[in-house]
PDB file of N, CA and C in Angstrom:
ATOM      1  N   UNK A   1     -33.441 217.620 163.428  1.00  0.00           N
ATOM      2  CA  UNK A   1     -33.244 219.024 163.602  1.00  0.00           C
ATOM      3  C   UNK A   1     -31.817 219.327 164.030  1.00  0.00           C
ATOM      4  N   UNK A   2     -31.556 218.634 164.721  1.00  0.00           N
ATOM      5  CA  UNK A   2     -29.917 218.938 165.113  1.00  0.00           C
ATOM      6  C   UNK A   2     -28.962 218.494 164.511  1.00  0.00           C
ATOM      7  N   UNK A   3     -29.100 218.062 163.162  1.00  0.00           N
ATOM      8  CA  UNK A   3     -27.978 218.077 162.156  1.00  0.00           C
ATOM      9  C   UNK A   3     -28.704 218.859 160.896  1.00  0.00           C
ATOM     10  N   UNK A   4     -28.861 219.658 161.525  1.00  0.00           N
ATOM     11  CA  UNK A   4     -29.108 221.249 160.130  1.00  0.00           C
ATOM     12  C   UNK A   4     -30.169 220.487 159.251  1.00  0.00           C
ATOM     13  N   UNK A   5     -31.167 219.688 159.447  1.00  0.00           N
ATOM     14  CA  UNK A   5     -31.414 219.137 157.926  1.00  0.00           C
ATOM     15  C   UNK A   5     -33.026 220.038 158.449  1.00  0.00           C
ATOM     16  N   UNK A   6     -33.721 220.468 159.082  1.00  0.00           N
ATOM     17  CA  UNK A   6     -35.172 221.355 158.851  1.00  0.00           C
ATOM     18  C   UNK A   6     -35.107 222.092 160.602  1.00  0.00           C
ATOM     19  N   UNK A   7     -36.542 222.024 160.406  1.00  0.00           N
ATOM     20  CA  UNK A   7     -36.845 223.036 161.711  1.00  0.00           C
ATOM     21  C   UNK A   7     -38.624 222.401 162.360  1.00  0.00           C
ATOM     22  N   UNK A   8     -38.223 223.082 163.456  1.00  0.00           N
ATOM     23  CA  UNK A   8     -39.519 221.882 164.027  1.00  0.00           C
ATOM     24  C   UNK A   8     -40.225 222.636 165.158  1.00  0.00           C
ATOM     25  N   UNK A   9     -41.785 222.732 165.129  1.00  0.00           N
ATOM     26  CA  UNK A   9     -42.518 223.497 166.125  1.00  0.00           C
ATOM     27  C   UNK A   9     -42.614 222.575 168.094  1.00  0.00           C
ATOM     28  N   UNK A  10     -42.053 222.958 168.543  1.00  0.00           N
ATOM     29  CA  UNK A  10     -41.750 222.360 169.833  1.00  0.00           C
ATOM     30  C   UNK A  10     -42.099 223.445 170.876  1.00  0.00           C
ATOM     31  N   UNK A  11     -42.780 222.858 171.657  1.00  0.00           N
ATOM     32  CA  UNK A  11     -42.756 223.154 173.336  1.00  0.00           C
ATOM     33  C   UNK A  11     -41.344 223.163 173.762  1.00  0.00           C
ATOM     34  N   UNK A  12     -40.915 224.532 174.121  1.00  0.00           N
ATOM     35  CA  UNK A  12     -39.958 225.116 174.927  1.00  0.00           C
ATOM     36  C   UNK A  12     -39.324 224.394 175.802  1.00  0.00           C
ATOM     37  N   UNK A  13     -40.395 223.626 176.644  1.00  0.00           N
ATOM     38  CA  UNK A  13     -39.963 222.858 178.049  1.00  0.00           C
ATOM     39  C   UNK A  13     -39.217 221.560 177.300  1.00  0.00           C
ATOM     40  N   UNK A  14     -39.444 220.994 176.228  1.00  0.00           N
ATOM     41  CA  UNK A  14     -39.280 219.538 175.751  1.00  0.00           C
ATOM     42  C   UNK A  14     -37.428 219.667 174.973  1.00  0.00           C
ATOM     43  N   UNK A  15     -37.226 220.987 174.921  1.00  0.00           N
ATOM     44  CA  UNK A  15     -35.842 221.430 174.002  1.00  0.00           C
ATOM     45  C   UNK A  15     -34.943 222.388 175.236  1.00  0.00           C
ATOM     46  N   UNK A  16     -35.138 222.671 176.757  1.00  0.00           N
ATOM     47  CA  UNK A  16     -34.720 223.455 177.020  1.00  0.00           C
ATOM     48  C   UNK A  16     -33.310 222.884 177.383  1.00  0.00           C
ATOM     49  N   UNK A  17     -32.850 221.777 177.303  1.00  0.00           N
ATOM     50  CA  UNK A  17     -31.446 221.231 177.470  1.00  0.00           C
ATOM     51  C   UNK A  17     -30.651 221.551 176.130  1.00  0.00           C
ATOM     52  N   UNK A  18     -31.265 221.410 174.718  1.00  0.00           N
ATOM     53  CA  UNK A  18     -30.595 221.505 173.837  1.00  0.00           C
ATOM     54  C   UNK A  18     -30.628 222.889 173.558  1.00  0.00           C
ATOM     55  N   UNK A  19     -31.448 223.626 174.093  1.00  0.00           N
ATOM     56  CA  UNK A  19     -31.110 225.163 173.764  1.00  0.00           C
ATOM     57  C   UNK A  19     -30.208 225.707 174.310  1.00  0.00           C
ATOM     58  N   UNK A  20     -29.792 225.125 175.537  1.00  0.00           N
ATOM     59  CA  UNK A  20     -28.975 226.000 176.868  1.00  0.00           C
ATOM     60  C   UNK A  20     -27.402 225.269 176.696  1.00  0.00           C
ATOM     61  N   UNK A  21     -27.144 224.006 176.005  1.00  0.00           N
ATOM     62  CA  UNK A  21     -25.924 223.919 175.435  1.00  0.00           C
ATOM     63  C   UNK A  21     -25.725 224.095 173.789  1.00  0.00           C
ATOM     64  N   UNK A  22     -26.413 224.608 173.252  1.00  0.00           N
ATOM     65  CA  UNK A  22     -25.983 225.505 172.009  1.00  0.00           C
ATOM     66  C   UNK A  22     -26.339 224.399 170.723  1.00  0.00           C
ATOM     67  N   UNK A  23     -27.086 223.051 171.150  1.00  0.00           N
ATOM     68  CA  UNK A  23     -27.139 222.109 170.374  1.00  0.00           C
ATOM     69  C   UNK A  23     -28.284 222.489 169.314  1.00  0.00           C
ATOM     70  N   UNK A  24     -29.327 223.145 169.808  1.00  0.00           N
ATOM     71  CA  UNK A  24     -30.663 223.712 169.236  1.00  0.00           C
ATOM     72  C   UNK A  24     -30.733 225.242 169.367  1.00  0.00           C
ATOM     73  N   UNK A  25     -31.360 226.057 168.282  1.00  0.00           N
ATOM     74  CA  UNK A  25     -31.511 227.355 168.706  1.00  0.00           C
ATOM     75  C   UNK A  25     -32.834 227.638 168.272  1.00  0.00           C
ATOM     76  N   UNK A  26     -33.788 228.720 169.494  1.00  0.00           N
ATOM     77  CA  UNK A  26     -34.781 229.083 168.731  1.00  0.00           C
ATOM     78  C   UNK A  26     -34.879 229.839 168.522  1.00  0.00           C
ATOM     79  N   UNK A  27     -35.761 230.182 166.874  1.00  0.00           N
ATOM     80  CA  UNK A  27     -36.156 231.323 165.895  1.00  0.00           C
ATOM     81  C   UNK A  27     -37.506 231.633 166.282  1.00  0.00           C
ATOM     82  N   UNK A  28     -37.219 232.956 166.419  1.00  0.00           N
ATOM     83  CA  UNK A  28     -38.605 233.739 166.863  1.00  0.00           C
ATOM     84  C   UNK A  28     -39.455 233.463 165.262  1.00  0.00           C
ATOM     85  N   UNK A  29     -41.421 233.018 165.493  1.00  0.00           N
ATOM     86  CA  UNK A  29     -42.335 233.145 164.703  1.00  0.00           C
ATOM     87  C   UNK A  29     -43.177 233.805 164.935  1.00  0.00           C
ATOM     88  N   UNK A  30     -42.901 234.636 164.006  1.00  0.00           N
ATOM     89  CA  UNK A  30     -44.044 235.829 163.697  1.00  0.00           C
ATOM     90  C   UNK A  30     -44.680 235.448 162.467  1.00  0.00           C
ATOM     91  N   UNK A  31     -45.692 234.868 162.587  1.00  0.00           N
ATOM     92  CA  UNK A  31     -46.470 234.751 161.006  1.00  0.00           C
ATOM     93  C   UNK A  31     -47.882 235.270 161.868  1.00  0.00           C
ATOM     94  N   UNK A  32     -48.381 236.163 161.454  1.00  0.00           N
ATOM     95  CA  UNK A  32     -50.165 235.974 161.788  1.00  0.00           C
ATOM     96  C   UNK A  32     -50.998 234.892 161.515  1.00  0.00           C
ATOM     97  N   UNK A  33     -50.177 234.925 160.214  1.00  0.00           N
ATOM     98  CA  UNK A  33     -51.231 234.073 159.428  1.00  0.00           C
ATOM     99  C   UNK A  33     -51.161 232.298 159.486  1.00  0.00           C
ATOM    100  N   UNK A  34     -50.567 232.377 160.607  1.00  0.00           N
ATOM    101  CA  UNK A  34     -50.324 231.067 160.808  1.00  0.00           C
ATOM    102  C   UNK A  34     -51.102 229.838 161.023  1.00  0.00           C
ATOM    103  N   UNK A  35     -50.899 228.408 160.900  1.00  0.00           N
ATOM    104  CA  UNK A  35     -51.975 227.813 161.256  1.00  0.00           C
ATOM    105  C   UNK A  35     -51.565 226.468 161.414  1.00  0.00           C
ATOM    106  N   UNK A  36     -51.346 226.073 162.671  1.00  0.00           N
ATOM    107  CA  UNK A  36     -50.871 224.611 162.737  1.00  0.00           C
ATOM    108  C   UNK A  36     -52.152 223.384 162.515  1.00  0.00           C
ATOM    109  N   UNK A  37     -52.163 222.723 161.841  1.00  0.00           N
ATOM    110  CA  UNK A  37     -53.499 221.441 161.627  1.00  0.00           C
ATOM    111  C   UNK A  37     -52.870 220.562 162.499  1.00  0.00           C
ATOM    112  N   UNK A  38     -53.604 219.648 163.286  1.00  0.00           N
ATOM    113  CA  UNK A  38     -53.551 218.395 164.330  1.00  0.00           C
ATOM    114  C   UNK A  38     -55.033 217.342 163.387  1.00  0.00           C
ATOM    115  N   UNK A  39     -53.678 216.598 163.714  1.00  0.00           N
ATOM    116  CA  UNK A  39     -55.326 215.046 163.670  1.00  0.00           C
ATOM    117  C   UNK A  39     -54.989 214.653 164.853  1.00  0.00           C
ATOM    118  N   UNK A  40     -56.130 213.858 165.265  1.00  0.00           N
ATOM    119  CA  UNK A  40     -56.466 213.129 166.696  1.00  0.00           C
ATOM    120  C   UNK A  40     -56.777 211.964 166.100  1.00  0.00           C
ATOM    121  N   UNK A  41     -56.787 211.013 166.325  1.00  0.00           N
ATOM    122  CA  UNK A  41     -56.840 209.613 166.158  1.00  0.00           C
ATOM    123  C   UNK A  41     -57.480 208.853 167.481  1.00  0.00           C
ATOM    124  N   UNK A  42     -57.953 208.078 167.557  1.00  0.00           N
ATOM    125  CA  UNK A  42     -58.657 207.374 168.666  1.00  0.00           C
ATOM    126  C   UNK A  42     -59.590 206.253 168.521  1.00  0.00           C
ATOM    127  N   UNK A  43     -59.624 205.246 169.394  1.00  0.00           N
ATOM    128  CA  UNK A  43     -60.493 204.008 168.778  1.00  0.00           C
ATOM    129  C   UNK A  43     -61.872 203.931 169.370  1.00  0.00           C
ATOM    130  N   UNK A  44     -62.740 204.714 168.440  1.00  0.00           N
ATOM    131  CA  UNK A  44     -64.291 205.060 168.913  1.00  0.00           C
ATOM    132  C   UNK A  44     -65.133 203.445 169.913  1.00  0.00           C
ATOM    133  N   UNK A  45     -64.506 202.442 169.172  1.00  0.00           N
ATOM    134  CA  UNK A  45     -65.111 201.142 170.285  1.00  0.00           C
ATOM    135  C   UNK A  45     -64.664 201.087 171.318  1.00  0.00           C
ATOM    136  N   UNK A  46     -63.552 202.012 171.700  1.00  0.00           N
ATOM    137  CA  UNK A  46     -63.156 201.996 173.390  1.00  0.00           C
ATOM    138  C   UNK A  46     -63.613 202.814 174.173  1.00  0.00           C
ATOM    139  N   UNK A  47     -63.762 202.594 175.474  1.00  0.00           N
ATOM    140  CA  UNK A  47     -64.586 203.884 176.140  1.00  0.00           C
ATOM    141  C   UNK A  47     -63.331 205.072 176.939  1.00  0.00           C
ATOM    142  N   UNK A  48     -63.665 205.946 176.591  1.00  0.00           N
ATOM    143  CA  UNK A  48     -62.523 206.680 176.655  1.00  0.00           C
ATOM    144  C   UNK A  48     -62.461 207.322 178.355  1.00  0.00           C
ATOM    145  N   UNK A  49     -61.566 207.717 179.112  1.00  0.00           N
ATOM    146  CA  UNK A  49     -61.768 208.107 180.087  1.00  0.00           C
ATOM    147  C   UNK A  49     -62.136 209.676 179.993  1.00  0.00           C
ATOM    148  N   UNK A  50     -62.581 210.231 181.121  1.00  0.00           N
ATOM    149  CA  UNK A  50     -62.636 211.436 181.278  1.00  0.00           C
ATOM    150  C   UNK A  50     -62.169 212.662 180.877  1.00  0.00           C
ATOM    151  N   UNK A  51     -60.442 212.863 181.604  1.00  0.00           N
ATOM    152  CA  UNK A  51     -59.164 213.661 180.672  1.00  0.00           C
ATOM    153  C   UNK A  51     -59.295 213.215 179.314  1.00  0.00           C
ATOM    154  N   UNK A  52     -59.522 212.196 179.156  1.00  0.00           N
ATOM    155  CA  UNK A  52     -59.428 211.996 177.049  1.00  0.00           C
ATOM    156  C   UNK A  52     -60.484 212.787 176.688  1.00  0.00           C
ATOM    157  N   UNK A  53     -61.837 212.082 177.244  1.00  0.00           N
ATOM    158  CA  UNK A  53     -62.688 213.192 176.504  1.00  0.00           C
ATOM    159  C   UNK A  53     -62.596 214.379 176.503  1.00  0.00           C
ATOM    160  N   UNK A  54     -61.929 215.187 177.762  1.00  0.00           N
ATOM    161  CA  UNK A  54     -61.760 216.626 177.877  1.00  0.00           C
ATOM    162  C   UNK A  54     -61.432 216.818 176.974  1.00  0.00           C
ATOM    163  N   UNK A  55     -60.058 216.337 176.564  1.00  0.00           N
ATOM    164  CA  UNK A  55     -58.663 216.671 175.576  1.00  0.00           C
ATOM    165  C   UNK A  55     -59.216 216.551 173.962  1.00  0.00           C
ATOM    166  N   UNK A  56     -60.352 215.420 174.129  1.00  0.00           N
ATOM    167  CA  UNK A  56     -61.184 215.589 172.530  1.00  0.00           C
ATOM    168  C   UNK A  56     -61.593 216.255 172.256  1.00  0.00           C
ATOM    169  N   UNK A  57     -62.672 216.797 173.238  1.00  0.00           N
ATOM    170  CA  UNK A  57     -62.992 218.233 173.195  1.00  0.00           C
ATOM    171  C   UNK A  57     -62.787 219.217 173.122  1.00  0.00           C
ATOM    172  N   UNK A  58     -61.684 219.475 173.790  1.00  0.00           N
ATOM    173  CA  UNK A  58     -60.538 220.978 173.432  1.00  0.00           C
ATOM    174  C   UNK A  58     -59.922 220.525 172.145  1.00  0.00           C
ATOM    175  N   UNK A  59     -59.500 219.432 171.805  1.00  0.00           N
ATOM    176  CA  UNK A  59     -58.984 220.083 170.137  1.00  0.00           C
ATOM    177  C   UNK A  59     -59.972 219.994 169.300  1.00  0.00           C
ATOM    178  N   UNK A  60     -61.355 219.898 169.402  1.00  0.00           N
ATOM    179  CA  UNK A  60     -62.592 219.746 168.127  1.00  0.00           C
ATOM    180  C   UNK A  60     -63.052 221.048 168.620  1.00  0.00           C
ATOM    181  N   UNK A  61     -62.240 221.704 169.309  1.00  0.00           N
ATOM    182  CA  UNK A  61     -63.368 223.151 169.879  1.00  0.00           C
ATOM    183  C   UNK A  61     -62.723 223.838 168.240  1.00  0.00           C
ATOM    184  N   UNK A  62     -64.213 224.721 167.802  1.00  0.00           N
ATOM    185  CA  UNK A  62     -64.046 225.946 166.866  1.00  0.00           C
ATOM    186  C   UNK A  62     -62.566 226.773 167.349  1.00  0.00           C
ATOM    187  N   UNK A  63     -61.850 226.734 166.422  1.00  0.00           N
ATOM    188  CA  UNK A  63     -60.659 228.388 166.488  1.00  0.00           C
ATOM    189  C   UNK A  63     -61.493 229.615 165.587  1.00  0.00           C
ATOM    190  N   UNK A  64     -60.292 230.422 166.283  1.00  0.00           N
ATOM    191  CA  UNK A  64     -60.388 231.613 164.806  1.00  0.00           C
ATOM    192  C   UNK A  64     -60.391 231.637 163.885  1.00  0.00           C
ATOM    193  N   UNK A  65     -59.689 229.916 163.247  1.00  0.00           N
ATOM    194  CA  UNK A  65     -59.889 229.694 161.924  1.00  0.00           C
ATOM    195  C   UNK A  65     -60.753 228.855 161.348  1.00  0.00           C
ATOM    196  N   UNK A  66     -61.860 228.432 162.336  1.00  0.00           N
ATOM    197  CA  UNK A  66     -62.512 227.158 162.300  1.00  0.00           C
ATOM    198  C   UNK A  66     -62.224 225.456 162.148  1.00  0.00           C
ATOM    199  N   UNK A  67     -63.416 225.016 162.273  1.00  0.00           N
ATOM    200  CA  UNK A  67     -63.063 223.841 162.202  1.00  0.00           C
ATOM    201  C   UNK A  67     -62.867 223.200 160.462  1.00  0.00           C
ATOM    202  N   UNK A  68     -62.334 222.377 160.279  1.00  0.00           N
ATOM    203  CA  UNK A  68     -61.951 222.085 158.750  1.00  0.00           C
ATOM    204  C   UNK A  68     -63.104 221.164 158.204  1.00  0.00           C
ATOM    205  N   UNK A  69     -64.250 220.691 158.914  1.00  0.00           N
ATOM    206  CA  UNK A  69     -65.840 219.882 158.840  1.00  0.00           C
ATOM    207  C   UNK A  69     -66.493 220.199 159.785  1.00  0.00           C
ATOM    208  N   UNK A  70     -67.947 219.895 159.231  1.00  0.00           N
ATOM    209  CA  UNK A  70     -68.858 219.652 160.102  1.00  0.00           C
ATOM    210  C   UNK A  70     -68.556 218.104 160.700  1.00  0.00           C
ATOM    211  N   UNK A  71     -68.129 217.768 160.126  1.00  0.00           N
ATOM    212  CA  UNK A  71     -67.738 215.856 160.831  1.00  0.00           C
ATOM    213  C   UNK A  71     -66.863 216.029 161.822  1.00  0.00           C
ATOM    214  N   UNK A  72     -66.131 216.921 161.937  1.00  0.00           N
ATOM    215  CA  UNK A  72     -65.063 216.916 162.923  1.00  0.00           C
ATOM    216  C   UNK A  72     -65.854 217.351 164.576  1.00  0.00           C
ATOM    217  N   UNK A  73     -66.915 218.611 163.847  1.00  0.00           N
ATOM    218  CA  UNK A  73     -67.784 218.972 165.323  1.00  0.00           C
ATOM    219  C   UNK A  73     -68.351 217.634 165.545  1.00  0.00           C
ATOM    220  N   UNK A  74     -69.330 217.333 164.823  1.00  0.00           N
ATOM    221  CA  UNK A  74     -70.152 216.315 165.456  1.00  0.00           C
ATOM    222  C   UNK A  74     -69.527 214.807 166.298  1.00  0.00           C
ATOM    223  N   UNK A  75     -67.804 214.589 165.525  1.00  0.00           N
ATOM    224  CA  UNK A  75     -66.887 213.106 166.356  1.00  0.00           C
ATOM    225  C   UNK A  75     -67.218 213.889 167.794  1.00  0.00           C
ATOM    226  N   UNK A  76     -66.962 214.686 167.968  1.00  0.00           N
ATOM    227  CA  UNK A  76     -66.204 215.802 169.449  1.00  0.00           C
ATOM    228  C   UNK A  76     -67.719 215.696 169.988  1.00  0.00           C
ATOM    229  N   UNK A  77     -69.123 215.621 169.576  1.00  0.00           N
ATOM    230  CA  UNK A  77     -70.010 216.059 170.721  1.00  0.00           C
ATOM    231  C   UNK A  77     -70.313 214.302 171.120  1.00  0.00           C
ATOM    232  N   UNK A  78     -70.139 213.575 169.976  1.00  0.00           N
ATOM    233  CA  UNK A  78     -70.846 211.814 170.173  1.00  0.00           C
ATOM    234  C   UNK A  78     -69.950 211.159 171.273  1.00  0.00           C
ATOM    235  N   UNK A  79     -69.012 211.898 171.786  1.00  0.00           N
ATOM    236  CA  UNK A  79     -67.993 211.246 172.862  1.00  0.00           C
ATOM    237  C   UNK A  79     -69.333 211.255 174.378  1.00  0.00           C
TER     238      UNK A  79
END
């Protein structure tokens, strides 16, 4: 990103050095229609701790745009 070649969705806190010396700049997004996809990855034979499962759970939760399977609800409840 910082040699002009694209653009990249980042947490504020993780860029606020390169924003404040002029190395990075951010562009306001306005799309409604927006929609970022995440995969989660994880090795189902391990037993996962607690915070993990939370964190599985909050990203297999339904959005406004739904979930993209029924396979995806059901990984998120077998934890």
């Amino acid at each position: 990103m910082m040699h002009g070649l694209g653009l990249s969705l980042l947490p504020k806190t993780t860029v606020t050095a390169e924003t404040q010396n002029g190395q990075l700049a951010i562009l306001p997004l306005d799309y409604p229609n927006f929609k970022l996809n995440v995969q989660l990855c994880y090795h189902t034979k391990r037993q996962l701790s607690m915070p993990m499962k939370a964190f599985v759970q909050l990203m297999c939760r339904p959005t406004p745009h739904g979930l993209h399977s029924p396979e995806q609800a059901s990984t998120a409840l077998l934890l």
